[in-house]
Protein backbone atom coordinates (compact mmCIF):
# COMPACT_ATOMS: atom_id res chain seq x y z
CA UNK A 1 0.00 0.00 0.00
CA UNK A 2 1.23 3.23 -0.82
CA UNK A 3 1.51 6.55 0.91
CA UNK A 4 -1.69 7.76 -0.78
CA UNK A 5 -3.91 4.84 -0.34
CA UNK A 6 -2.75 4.65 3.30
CA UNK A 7 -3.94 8.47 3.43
CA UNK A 8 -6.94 7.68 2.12
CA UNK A 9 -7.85 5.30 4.22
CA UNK A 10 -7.11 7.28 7.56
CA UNK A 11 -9.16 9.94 6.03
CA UNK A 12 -11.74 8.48 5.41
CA UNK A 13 -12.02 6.43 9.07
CA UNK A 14 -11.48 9.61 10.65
CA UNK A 15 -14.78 10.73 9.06
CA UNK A 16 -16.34 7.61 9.82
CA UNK A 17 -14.87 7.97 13.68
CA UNK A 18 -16.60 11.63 13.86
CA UNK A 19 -20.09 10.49 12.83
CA UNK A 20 -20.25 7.77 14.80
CA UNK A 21 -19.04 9.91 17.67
CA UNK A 22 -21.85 12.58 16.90
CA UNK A 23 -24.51 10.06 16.33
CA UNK A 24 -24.24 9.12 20.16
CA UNK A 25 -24.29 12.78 21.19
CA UNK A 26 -20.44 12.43 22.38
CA UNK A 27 -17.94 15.22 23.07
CA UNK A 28 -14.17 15.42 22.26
CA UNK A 29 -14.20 15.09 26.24
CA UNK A 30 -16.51 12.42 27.04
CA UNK A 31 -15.15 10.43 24.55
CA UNK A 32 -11.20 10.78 25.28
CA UNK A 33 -12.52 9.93 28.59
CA UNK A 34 -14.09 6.67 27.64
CA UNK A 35 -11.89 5.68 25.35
CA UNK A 36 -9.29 6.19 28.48
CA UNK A 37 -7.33 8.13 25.02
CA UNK A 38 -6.44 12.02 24.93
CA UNK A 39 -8.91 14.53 23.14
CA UNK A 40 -5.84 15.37 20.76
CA UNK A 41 -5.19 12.53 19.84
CA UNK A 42 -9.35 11.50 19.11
CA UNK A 43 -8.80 15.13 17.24
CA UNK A 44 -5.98 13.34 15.21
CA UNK A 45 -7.64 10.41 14.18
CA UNK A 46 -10.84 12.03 13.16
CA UNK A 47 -8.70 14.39 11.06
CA UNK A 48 -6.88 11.37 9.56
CA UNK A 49 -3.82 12.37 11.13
CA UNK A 50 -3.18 9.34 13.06
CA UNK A 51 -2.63 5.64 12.59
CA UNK A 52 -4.43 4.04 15.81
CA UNK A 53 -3.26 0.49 16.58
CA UNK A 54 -5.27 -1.85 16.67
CA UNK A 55 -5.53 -1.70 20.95
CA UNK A 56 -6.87 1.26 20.15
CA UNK A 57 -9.70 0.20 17.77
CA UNK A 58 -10.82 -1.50 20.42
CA UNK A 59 -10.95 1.24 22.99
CA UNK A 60 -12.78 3.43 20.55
CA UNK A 61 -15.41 0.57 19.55
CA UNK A 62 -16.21 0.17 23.62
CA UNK A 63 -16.38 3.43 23.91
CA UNK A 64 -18.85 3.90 21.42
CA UNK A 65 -20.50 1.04 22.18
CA UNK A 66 -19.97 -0.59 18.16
CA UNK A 67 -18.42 -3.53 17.08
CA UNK A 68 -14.97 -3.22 15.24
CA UNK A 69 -16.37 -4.08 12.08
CA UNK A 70 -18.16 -0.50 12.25
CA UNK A 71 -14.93 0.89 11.37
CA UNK A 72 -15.05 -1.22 8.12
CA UNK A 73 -14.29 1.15 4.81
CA UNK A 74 -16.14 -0.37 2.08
């Protein structure tokens, strides 16, 4: 995978991340806090700035209360 595609792809997750976020009414704040992550870094990978690991998928699919494959880009 190349640079771009791997751009792409955070991009577009990061979008994905921020409207699953706003569809369960969270802020930067109460999120970061139940994903036990910091609100710059949620602010990162909604801007596709950020690569999470996959520890980190699931933190942000409990917190959320989704299952990973929610994340899925199609």
């Amino acid at each position: 995978m190349n640079d771009s595609q791997e751009d792409k792809i955070l991009k577009e997750f990061g979008k994905k991340l921020e409207k699953l976020r706003k569809a369960k009414k969270l802020s930067y704040r109460n999120f970061a806090y139940a994903a036990d992550l910091s609100v710059s870094y949620i602010q990162k990978l909604e801007a596709g700035d950020s690569n999470p690991s996959y520890t980190t998928l699931l933190k942000l699919a409990e917190a959320l209360n989704v299952e990973l494959n929610e994340f899925a880009i199609k």
